[in-house]
N, C-alpha and C. Protein backbone atom coordinates (compact mmCIF):
# COMPACT_ATOMS: atom_id res chain seq x y z
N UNK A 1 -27.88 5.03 105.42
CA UNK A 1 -27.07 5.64 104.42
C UNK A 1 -25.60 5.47 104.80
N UNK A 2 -24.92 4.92 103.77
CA UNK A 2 -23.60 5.19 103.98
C UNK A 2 -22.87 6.22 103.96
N UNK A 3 -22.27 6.40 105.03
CA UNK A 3 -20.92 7.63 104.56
C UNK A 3 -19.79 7.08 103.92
N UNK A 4 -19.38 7.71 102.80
CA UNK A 4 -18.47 7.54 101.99
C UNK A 4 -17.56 8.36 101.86
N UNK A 5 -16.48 7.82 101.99
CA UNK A 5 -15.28 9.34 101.89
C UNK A 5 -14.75 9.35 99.92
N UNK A 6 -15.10 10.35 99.67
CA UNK A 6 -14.96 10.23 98.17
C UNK A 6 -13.35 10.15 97.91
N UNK A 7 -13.17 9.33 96.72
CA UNK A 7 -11.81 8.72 96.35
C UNK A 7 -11.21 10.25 95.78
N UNK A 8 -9.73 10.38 96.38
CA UNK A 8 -9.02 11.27 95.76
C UNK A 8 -8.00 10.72 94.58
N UNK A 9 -8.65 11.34 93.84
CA UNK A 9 -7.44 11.31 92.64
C UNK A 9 -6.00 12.49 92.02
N UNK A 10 -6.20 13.49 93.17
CA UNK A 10 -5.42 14.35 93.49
C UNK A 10 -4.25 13.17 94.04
N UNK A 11 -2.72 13.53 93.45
CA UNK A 11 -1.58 12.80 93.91
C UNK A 11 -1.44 13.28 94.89
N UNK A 12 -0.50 12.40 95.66
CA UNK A 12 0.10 12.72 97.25
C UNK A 12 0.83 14.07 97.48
N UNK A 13 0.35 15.02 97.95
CA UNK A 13 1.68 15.82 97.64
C UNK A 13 2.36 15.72 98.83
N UNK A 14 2.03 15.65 99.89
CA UNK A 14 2.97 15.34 101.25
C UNK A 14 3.45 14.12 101.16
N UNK A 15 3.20 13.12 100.67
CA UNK A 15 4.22 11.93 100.22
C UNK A 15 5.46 12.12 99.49
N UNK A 16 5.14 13.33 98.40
CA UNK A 16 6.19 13.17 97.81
C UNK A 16 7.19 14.05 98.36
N UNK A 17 6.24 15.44 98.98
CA UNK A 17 7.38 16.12 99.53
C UNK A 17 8.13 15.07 101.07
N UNK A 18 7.51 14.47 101.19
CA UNK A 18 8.26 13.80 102.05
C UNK A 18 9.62 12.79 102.14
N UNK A 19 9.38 12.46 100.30
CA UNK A 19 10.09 11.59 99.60
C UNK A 19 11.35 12.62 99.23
N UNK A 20 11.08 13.85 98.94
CA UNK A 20 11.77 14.95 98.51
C UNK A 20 12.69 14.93 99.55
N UNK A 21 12.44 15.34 100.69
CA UNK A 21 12.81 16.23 101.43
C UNK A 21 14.32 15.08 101.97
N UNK A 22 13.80 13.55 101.92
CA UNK A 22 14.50 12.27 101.97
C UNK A 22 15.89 12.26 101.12
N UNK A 23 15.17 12.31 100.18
CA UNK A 23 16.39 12.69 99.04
C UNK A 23 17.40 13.17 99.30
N UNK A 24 16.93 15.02 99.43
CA UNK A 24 17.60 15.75 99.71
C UNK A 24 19.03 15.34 100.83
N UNK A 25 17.91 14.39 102.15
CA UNK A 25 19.02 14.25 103.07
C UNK A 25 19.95 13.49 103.16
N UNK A 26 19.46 12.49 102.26
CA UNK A 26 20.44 11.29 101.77
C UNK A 26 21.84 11.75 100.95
N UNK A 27 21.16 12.92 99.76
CA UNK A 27 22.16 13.22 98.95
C UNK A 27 23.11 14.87 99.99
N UNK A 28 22.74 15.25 100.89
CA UNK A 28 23.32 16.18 101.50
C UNK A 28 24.51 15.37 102.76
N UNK A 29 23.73 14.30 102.75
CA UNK A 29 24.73 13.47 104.26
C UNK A 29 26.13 13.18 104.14
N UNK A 30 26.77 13.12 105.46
CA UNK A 30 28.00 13.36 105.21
C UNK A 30 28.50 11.55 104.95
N UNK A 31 27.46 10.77 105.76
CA UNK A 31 27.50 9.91 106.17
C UNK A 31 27.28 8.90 105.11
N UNK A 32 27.99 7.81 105.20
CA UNK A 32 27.79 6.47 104.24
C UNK A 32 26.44 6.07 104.16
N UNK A 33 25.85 6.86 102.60
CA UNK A 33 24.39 6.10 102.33
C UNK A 33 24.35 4.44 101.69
N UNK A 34 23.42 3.89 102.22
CA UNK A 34 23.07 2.79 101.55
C UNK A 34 22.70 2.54 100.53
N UNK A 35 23.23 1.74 99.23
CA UNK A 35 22.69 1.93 98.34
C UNK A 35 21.33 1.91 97.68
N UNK A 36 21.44 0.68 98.54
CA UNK A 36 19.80 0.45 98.31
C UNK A 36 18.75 1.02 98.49
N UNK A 37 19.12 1.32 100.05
CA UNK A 37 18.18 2.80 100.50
C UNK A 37 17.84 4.02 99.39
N UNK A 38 19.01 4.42 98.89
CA UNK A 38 19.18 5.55 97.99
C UNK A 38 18.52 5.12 97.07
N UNK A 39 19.12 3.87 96.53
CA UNK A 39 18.30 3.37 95.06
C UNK A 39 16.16 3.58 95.13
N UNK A 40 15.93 2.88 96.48
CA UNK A 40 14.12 2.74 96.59
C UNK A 40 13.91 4.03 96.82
N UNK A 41 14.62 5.21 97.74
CA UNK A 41 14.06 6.22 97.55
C UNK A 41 14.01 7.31 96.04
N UNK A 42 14.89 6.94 95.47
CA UNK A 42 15.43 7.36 93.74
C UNK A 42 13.44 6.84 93.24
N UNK A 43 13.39 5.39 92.97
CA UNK A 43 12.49 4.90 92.45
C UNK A 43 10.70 5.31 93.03
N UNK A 44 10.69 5.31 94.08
CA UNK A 44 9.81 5.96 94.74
C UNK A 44 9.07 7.36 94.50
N UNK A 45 10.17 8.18 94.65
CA UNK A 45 10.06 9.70 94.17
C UNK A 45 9.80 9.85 92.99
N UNK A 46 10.75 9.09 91.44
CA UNK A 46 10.47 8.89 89.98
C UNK A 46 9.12 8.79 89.98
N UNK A 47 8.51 7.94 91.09
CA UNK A 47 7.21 7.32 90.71
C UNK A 47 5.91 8.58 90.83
N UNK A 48 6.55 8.86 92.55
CA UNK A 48 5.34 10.55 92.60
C UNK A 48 5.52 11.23 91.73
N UNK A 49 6.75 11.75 91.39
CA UNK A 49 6.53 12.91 90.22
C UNK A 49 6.37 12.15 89.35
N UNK A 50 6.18 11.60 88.66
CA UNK A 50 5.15 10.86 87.19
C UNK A 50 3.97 10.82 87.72
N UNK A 51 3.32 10.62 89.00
CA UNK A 51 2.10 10.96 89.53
C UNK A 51 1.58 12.33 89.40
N UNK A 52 2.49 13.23 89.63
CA UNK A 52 2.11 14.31 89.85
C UNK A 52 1.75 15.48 88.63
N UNK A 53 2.42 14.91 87.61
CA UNK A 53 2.41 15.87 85.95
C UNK A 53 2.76 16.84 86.30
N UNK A 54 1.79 17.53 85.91
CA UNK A 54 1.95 19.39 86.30
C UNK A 54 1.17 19.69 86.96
N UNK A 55 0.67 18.46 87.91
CA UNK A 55 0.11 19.31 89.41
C UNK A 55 0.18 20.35 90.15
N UNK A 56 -0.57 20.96 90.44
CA UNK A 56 -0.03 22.40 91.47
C UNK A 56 0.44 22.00 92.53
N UNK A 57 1.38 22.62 93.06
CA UNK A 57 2.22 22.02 93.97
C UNK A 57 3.81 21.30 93.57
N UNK A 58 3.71 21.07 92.50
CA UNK A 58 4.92 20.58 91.87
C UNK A 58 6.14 21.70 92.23
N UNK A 59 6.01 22.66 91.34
CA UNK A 59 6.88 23.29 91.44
C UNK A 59 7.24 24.13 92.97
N UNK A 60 6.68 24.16 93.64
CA UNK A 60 6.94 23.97 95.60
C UNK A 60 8.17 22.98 95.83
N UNK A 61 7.58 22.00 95.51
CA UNK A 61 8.49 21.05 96.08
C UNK A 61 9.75 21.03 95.30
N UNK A 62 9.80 21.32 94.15
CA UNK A 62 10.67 21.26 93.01
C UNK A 62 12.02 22.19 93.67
N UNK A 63 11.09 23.80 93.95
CA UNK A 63 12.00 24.49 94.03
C UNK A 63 12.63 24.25 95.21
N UNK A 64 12.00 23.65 96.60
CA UNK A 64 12.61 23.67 98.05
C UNK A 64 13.19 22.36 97.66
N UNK A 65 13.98 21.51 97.06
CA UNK A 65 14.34 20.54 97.17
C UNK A 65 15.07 20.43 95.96
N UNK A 66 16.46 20.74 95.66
CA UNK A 66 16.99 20.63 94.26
C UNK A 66 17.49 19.35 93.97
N UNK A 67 17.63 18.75 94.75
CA UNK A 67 18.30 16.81 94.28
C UNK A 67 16.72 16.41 93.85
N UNK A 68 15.37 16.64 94.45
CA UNK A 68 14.00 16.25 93.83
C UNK A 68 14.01 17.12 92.14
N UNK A 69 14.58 18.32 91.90
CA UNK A 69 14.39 18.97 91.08
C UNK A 69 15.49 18.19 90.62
N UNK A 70 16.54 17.88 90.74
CA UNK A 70 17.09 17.20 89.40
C UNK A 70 16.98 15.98 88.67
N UNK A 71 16.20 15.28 89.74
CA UNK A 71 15.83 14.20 89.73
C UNK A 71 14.46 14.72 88.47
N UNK A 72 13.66 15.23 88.54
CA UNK A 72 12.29 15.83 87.62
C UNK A 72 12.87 15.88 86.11
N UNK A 73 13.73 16.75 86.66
CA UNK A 73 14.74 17.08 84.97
C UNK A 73 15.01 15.85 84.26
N UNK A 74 15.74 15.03 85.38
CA UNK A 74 16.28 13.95 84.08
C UNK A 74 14.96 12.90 83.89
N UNK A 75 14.48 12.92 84.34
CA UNK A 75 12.65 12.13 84.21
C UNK A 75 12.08 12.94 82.83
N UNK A 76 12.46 14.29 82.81
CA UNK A 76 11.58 14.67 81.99
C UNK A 76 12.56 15.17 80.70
N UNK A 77 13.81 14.96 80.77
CA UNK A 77 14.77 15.08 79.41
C UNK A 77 14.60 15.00 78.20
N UNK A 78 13.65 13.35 77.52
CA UNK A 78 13.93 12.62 76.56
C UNK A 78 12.63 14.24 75.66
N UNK A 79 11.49 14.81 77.10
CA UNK A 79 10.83 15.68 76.47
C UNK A 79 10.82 17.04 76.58
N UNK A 80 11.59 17.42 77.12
CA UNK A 80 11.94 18.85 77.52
C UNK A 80 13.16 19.28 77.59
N UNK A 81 14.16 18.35 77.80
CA UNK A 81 15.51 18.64 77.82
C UNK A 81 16.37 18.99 79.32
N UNK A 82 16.41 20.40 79.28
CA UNK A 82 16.74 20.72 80.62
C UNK A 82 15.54 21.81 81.48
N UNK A 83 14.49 21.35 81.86
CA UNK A 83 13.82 22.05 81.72
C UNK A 83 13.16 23.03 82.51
N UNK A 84 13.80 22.61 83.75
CA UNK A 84 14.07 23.39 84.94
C UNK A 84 15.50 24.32 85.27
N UNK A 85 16.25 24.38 84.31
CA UNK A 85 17.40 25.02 84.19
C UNK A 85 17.53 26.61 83.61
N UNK A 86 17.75 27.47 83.98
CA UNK A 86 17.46 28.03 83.79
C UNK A 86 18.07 28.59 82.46
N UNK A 87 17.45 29.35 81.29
CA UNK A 87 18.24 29.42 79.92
C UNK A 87 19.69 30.19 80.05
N UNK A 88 19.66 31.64 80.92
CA UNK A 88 20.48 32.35 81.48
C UNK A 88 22.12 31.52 81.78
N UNK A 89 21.83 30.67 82.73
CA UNK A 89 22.29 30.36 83.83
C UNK A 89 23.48 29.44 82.44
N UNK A 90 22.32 28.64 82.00
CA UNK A 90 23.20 27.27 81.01
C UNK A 90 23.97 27.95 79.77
N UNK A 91 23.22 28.89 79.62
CA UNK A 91 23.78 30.03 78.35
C UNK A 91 25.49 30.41 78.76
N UNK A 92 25.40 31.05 80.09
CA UNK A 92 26.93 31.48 80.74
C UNK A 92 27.65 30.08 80.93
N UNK A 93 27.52 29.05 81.39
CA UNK A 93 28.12 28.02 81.69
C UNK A 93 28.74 27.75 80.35
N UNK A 94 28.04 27.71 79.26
CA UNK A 94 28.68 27.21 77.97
C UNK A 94 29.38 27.89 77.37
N UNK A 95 28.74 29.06 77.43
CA UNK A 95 30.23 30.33 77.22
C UNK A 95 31.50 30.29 78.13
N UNK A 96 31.25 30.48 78.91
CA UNK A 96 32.69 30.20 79.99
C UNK A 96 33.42 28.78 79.37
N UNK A 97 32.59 27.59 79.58
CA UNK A 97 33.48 26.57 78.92
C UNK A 97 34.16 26.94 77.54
N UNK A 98 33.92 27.52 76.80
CA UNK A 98 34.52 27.64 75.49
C UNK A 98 35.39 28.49 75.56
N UNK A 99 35.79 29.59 76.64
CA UNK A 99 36.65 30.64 76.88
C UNK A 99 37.80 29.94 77.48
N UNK A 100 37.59 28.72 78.30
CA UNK A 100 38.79 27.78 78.72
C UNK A 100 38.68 27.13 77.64
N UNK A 101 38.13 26.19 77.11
CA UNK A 101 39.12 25.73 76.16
C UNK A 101 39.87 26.24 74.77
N UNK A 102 39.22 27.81 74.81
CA UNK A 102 40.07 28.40 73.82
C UNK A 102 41.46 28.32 74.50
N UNK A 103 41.58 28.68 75.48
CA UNK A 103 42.47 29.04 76.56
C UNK A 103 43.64 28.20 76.40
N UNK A 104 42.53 26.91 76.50
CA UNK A 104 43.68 25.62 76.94
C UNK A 104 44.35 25.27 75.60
N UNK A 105 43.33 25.75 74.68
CA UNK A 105 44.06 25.38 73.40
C UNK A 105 45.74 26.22 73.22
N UNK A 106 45.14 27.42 73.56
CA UNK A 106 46.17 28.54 72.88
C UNK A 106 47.52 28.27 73.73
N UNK A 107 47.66 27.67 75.03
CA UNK A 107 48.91 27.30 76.15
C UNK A 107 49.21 25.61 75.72
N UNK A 108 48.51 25.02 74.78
CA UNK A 108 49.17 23.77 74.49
C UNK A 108 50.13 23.68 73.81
């Protein structure tokens, strides 16, 4: 009899958090990233989270890793918009902008 290790079709999730966590350090460094580097790890990560859908575990990695979380967002824009953003958060931002440019209007 053979032993068979049954095929997982569960996505990587330590790949991607690994890809995440990459990201993160690339986009936190003080240091001259490569582009290219940056670019395959960009494409890489795009690729797990399109692997991943709405896997459990997603939002783990999502939240410990916000350059992976923004990276999700704009992957998932054309169908959700902003969709990890919080409504609160974008609600005040747009108000405040319109309080300066009333602002800027009224001192021109």
């Amino acid at each position: 009899m053979n032993a068979t290790k049954p095929s997982s079709l569960q996505p990587d999730l330590t790949a991607t958090r690994v890809m995440a966590a990459l990201l993160e350090r690339l986009d936190q460094s003080s240091a001259k990233v490569d582009p290219q580097q940056y670019h395959s790890v960009v494409l890489r990560l795009s690729d797990a989270l399109r692997d991943l859908g709405g896997s459990q575990g997603l939002d783990a990695i999502l939240d410990g890793y916000p350059s992976a979380a923004e990276l999700y967002e704009n992957l998932q824009y054309q169908h959700a918009g902003l969709c990890r953003t919080p409504l609160d958060s974008a609600l005040s931002a747009e108000q405040l902008a319109r309080q300066w440019i009333t602002q800027a209007q009224q001192h021109a």
